[in-house]
C-alpha atoms as a PDB file:
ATOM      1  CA  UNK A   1       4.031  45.481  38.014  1.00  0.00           C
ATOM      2  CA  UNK A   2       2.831  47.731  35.609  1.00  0.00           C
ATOM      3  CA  UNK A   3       1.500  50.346  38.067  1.00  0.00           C
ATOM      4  CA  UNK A   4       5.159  50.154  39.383  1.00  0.00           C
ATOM      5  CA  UNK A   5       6.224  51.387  36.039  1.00  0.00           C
ATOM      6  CA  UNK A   6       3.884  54.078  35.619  1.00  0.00           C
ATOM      7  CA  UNK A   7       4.665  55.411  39.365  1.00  0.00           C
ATOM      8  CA  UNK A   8       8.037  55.737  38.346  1.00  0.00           C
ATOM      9  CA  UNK A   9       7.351  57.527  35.395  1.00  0.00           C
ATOM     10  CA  UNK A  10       5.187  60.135  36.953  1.00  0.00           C
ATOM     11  CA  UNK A  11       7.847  60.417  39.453  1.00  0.00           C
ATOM     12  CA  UNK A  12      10.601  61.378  36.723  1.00  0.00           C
ATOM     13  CA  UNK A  13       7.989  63.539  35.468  1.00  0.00           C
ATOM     14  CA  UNK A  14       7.373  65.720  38.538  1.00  0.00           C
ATOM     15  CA  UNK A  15      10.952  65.999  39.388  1.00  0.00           C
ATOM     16  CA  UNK A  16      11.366  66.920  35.841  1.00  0.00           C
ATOM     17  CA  UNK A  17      13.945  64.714  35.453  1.00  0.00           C
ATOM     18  CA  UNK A  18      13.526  64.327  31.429  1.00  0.00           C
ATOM     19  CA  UNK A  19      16.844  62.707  30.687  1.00  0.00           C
ATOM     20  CA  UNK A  20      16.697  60.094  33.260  1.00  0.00           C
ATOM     21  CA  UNK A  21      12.770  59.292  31.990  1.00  0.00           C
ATOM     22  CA  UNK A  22      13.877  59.054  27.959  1.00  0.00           C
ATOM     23  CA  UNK A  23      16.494  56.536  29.444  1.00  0.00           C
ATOM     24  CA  UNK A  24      13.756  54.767  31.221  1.00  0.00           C
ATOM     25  CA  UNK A  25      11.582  54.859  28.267  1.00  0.00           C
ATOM     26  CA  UNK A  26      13.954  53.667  25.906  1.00  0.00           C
ATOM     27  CA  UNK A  27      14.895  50.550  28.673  1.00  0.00           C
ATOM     28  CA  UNK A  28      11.177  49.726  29.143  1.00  0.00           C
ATOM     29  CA  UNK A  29      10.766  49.672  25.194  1.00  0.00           C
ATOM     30  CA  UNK A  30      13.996  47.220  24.786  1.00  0.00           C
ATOM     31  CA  UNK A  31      12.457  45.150  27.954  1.00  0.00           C
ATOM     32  CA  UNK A  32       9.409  45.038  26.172  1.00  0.00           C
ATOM     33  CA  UNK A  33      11.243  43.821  22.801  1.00  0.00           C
ATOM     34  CA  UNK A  34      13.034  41.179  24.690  1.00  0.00           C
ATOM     35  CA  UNK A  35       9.681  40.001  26.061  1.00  0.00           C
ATOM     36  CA  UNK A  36       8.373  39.618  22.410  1.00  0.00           C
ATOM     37  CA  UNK A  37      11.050  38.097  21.024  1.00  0.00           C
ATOM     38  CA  UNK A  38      11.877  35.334  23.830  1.00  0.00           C
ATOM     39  CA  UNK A  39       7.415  34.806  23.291  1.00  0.00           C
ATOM     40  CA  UNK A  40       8.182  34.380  19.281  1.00  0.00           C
ATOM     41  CA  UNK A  41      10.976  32.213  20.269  1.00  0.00           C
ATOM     42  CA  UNK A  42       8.861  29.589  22.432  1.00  0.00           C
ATOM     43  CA  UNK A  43       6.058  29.582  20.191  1.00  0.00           C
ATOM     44  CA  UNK A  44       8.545  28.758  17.435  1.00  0.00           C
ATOM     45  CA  UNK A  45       9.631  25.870  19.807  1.00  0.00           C
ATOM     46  CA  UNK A  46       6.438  24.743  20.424  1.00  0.00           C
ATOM     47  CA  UNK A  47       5.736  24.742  16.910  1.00  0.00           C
ATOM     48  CA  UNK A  48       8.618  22.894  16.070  1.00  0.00           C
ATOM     49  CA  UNK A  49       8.147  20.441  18.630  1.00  0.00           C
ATOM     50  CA  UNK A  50       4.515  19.517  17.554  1.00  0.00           C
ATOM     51  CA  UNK A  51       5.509  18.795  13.966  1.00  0.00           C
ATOM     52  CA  UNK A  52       8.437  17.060  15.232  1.00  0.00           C
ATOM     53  CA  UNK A  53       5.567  15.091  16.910  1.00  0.00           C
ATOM     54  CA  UNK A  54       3.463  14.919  13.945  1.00  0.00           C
ATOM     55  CA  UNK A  55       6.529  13.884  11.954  1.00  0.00           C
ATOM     56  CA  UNK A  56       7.014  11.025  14.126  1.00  0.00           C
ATOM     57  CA  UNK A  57       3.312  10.053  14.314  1.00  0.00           C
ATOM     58  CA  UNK A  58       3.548  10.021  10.404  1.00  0.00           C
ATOM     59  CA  UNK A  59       6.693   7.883  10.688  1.00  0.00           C
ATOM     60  CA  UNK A  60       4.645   5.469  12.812  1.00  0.00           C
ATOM     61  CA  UNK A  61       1.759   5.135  10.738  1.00  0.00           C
ATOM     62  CA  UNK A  62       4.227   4.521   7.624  1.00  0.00           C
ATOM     63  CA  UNK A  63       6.159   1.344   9.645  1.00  0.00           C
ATOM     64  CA  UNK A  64       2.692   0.410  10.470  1.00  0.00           C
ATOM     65  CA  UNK A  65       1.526   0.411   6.213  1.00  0.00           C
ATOM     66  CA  UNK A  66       4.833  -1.071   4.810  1.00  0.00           C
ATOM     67  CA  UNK A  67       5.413  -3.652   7.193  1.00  0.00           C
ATOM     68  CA  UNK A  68       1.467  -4.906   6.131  1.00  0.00           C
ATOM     69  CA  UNK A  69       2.624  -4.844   2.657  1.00  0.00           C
ATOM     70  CA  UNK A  70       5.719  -7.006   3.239  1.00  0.00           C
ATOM     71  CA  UNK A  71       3.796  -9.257   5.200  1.00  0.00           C
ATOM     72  CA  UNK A  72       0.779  -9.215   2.217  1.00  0.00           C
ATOM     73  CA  UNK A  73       3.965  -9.470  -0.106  1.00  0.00           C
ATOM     74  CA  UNK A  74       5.582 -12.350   1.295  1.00  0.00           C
ATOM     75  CA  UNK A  75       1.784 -14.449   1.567  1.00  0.00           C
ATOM     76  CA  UNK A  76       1.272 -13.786  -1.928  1.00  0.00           C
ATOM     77  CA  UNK A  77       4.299 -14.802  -3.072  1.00  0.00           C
ATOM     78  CA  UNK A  78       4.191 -18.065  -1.590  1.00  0.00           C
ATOM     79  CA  UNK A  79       0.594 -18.717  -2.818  1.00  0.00           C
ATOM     80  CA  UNK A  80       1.523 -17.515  -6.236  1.00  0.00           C
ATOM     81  CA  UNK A  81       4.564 -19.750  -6.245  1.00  0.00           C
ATOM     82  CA  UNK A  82       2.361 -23.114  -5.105  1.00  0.00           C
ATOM     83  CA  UNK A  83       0.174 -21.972  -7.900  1.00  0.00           C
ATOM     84  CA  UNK A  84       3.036 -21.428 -10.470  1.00  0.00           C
ATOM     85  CA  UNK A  85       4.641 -24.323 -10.005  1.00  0.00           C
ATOM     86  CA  UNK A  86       1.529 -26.654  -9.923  1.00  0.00           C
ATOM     87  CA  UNK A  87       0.606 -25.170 -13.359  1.00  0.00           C
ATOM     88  CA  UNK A  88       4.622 -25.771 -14.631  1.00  0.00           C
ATOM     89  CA  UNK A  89       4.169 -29.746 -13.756  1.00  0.00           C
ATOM     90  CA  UNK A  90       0.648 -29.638 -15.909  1.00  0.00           C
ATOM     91  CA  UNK A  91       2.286 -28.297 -18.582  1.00  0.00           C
ATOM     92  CA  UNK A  92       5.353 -30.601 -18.205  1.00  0.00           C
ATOM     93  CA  UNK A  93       3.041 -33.888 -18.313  1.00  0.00           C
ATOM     94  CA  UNK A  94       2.305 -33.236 -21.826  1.00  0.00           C
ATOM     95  CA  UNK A  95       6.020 -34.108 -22.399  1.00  0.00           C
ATOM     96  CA  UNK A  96       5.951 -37.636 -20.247  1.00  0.00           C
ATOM     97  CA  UNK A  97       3.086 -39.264 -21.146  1.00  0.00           C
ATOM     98  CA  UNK A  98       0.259 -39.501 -23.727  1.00  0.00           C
ATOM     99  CA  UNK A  99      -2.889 -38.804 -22.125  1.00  0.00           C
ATOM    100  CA  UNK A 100      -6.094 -38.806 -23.324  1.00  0.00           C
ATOM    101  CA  UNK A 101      -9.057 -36.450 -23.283  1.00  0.00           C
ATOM    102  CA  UNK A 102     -10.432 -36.802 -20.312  1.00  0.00           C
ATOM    103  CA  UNK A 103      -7.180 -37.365 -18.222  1.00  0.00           C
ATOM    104  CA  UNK A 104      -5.951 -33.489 -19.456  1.00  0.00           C
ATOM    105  CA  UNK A 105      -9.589 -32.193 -18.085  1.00  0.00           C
ATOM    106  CA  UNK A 106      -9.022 -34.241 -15.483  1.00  0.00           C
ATOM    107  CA  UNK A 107      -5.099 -32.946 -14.752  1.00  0.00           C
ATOM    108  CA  UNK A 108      -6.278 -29.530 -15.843  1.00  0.00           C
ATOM    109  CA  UNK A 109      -9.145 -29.109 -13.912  1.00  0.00           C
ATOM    110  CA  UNK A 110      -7.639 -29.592 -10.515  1.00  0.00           C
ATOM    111  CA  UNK A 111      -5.721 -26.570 -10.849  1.00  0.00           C
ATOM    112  CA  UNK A 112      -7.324 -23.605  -8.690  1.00  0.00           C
ATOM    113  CA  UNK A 113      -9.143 -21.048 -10.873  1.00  0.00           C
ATOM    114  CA  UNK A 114      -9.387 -18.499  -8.267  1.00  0.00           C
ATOM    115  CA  UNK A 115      -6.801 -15.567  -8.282  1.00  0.00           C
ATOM    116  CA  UNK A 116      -6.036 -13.578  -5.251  1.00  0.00           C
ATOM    117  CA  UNK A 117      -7.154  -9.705  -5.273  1.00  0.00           C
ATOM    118  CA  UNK A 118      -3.784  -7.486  -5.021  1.00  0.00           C
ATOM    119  CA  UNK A 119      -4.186  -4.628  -2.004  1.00  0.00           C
ATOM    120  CA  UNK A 120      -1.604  -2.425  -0.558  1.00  0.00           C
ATOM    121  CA  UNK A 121      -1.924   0.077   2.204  1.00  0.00           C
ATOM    122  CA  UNK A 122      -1.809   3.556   0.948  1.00  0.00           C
ATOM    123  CA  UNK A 123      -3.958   5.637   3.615  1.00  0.00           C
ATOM    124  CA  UNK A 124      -1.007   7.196   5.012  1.00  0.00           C
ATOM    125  CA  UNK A 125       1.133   8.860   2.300  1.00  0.00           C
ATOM    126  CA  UNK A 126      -2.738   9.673   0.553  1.00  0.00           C
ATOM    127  CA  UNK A 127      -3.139  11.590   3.438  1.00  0.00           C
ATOM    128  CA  UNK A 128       0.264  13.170   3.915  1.00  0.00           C
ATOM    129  CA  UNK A 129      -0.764  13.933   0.315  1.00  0.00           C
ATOM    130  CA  UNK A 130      -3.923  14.974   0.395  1.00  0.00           C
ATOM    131  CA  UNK A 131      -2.866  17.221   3.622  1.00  0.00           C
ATOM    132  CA  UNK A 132       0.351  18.710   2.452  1.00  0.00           C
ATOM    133  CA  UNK A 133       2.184  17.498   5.478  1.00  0.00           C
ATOM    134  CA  UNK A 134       4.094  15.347   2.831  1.00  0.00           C
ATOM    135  CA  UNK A 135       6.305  18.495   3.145  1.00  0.00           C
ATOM    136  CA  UNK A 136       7.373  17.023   6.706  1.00  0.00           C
ATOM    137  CA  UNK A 137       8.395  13.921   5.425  1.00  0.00           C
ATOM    138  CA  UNK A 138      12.510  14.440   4.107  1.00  0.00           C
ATOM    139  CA  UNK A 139      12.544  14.238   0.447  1.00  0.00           C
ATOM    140  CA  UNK A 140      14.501  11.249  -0.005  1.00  0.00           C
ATOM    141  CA  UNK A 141      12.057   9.275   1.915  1.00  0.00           C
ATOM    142  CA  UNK A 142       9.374  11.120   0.242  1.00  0.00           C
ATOM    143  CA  UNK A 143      10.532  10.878  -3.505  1.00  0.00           C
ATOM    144  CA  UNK A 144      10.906   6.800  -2.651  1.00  0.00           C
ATOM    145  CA  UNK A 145       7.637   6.375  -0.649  1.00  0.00           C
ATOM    146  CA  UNK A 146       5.630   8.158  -4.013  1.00  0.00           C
ATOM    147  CA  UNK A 147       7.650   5.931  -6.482  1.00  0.00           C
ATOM    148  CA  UNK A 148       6.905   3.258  -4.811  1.00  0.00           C
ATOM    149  CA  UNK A 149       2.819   3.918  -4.706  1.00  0.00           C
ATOM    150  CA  UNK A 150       3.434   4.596  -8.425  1.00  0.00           C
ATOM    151  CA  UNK A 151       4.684   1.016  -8.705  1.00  0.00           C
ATOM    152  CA  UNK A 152       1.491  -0.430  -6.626  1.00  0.00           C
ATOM    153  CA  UNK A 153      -1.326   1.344  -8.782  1.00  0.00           C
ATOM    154  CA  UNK A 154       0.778   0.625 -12.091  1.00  0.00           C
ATOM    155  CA  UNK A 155       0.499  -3.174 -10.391  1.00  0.00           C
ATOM    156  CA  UNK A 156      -2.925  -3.846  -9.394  1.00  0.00           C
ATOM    157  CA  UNK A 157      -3.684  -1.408 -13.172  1.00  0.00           C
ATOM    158  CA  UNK A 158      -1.787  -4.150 -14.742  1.00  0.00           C
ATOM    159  CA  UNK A 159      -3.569  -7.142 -12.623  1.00  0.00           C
ATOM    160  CA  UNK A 160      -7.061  -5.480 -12.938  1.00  0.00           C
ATOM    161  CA  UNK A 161      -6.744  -5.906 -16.826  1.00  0.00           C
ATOM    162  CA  UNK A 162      -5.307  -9.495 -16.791  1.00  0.00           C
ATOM    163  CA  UNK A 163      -7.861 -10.784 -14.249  1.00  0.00           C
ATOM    164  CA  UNK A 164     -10.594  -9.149 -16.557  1.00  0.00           C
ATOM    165  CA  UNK A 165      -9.687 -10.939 -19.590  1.00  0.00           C
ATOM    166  CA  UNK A 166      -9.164 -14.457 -17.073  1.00  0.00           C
ATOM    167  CA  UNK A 167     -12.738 -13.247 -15.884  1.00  0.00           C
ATOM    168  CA  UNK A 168     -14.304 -13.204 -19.755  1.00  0.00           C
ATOM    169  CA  UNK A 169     -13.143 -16.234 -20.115  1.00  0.00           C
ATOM    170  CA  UNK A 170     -14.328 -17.981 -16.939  1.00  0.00           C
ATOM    171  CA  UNK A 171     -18.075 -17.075 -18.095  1.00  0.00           C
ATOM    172  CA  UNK A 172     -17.690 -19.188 -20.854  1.00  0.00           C
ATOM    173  CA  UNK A 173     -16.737 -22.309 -18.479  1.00  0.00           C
ATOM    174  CA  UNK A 174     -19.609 -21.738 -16.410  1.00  0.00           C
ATOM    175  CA  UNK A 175     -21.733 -22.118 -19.124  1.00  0.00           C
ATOM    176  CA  UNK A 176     -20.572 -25.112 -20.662  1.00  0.00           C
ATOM    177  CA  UNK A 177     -20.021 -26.737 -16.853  1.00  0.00           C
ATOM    178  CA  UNK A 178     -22.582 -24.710 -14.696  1.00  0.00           C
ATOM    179  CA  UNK A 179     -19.950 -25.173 -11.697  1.00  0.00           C
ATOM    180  CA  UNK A 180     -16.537 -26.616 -10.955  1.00  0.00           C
ATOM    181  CA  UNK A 181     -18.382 -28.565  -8.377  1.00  0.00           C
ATOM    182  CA  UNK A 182     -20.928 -30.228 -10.734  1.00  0.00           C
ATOM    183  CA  UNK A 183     -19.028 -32.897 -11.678  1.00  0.00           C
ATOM    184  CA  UNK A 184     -18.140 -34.442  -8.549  1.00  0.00           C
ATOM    185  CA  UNK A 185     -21.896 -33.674  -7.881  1.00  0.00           C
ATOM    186  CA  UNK A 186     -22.962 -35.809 -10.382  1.00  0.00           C
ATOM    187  CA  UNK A 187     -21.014 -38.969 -10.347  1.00  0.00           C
ATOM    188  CA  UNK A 188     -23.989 -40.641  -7.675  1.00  0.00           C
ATOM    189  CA  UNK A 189     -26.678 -38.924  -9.914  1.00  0.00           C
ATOM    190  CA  UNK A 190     -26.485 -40.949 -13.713  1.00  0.00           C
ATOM    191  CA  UNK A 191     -29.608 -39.554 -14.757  1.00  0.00           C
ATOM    192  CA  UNK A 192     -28.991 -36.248 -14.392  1.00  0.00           C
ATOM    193  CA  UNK A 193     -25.392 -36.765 -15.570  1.00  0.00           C
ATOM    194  CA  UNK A 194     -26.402 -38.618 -18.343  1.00  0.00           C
ATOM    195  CA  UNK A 195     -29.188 -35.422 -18.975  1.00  0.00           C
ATOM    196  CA  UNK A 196     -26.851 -32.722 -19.167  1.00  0.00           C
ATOM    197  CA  UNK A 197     -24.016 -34.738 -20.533  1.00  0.00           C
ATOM    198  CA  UNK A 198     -21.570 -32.927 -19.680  1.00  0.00           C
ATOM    199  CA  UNK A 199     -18.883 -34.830 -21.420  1.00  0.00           C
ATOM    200  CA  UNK A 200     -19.871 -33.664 -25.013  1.00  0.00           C
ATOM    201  CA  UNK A 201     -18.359 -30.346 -23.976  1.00  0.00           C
ATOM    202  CA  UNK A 202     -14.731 -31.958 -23.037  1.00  0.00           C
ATOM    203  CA  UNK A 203     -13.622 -30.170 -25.692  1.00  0.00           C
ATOM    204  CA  UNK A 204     -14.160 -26.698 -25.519  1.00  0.00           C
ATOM    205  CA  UNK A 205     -14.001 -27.006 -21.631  1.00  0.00           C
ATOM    206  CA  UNK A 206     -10.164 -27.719 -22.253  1.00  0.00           C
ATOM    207  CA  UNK A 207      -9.606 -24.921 -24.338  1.00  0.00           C
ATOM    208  CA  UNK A 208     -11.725 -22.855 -21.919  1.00  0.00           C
ATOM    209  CA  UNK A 209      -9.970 -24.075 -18.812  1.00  0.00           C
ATOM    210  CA  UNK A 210      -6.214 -23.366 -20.625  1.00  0.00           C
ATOM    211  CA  UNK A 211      -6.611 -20.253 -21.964  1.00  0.00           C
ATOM    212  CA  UNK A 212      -8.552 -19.478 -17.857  1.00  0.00           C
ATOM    213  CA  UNK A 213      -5.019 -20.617 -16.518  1.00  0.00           C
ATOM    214  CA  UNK A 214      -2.460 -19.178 -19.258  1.00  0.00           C
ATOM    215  CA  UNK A 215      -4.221 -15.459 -18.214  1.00  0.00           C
ATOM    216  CA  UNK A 216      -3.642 -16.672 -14.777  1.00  0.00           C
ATOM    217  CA  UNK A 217      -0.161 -17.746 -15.059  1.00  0.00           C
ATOM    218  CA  UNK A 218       0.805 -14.562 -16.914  1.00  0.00           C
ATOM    219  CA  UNK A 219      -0.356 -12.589 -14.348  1.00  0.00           C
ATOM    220  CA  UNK A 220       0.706 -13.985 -11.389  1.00  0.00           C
ATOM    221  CA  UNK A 221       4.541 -14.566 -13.203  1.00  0.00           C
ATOM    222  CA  UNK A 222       4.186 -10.313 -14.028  1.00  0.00           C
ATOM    223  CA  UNK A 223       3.050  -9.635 -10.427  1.00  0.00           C
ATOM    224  CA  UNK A 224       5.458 -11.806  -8.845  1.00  0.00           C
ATOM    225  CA  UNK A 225       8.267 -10.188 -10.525  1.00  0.00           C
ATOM    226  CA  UNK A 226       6.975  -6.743  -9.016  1.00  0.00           C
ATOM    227  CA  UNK A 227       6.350  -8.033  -5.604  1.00  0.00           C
ATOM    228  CA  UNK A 228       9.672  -9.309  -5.695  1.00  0.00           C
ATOM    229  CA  UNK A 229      10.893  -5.571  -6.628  1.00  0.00           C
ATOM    230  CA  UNK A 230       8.614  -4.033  -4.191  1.00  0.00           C
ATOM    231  CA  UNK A 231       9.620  -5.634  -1.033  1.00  0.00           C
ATOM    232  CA  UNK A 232      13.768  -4.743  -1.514  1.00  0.00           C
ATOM    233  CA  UNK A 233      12.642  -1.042  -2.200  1.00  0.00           C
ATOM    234  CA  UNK A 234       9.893  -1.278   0.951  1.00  0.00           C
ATOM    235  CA  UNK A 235      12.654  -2.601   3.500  1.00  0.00           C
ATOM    236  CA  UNK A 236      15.113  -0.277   1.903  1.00  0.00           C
ATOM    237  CA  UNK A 237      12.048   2.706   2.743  1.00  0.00           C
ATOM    238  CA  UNK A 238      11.651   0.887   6.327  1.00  0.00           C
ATOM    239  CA  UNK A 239      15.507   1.118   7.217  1.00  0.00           C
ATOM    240  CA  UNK A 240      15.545   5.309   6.047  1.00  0.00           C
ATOM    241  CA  UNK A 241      12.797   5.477   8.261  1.00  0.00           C
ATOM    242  CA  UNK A 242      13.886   3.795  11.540  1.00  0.00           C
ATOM    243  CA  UNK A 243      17.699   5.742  11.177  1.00  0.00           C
ATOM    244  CA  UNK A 244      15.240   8.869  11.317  1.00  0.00           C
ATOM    245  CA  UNK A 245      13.627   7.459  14.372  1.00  0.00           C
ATOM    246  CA  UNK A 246      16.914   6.582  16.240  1.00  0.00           C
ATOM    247  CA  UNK A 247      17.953  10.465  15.446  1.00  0.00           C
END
């Protein structure tokens, strides 16, 4: 093709045709042009079309995170729930009945110590952050998505400190007790029982065990609350995201 070009060039040229050849010259520039531009314009496309790809990659990744948080949500609150209430009827006993020492360790005692770690998944909109492609994400899904990972490190912030000062706490009780399994241990061993006599330390093991659950309480009440705030905003992020999808 080109060589057809320059043939007709060199033909203008030897028939001295120099009007006809500026014409030609001038058409084979605007040819040329054309060529470029229509190039830019499908490498634009292109371009477009794989971060309209990575877009909806991103978008699939974030369904993917926030529907594992609702899910995490939901478990926690209904574990947090059988907890809170269990710990409501403790208290409430004090107003029915008068119990005695050893029937408040025993009430109190049966109430779970442990408190479940609090986890969301982040990795995505860390690494839309951490990339910059949080650029490709529309801002009003973008503004919402970063409020709400403000709201999940202010949340396991404020459930790191309350589960450190149930954790001080707890250190105590194993000292005075050893485990929460010792006494059950010990009820077909009398000599040892009657060794370590455990029951001289009712006392302080009551206080130990209440002020264990009161850190507990308050900080599964707090976290509920926000759980309970988090999942309207996530399925309120989830339903922006899917009318994207459906565009």
């Amino acid at each position: 093709m080109i060589k057809f070009f320059r043939k007709i060039r060199q033909k203008m040229l030897t028939e001295n045709k120099f009007s006809k050849y500026l014409l030609y010259a001038i058409g084979e520039i605007v040819l040329v042009v054309i060529g470029i531009l229509i190039a830019l314009q499908i490498n634009n496309w292109n371009e477009k079309q794989k971060l309209a790809e990575k877009t909806q990659e991103y978008y699939g990744q974030l369904l993917d995170d926030l529907k594992s948080d609702i899910k995490f949500s939901k478990h926690y609150l209904e574990e947090s729930s059988i907890y809170l209430n269990e710990y409501n009827i403790y208290t409430k006993a004090y107003n029915k009945e008068v119990l005695n020492p050893i029937q408040f360790y025993e009430q109190i005692s049966k109430l779970d110590l442990e408190t479940p770690p609090l986890t969301f998944n982040t990795n995505t909109i860390e690494s839309l952050q951490s990339t910059g492609d949080i650029g490709l994400i529309p801002s009003n899904i973008r503004n919402r998505l970063i409020d709400l990972k403000r709201l999940q490190t202010l949340s396991i912030k404020r459930f790191e400190d309350t589960d450190d000062g149930k954790s001080e706490i707890t250190q105590n009780l194993s000292r005075l007790l050893g485990s929460t399994t010792l006494p059950k241990r010990l009820e077909n061993q009398p000599k040892m029982k009657e060794f370590l006599n455990i029951d001289e330390n009712l006392r302080m093991l009551i206080l130990v065990y209440e002020g264990i659950h009161r850190w507990k309480y308050l900080s599964l009440k707090e976290t509920k609350g926000r759980l309970e705030e988090m999942q309207k905003e996530i399925n309120s992020i989830i339903e922006l995201i899917n009318k994207k999808l459906k565009k």
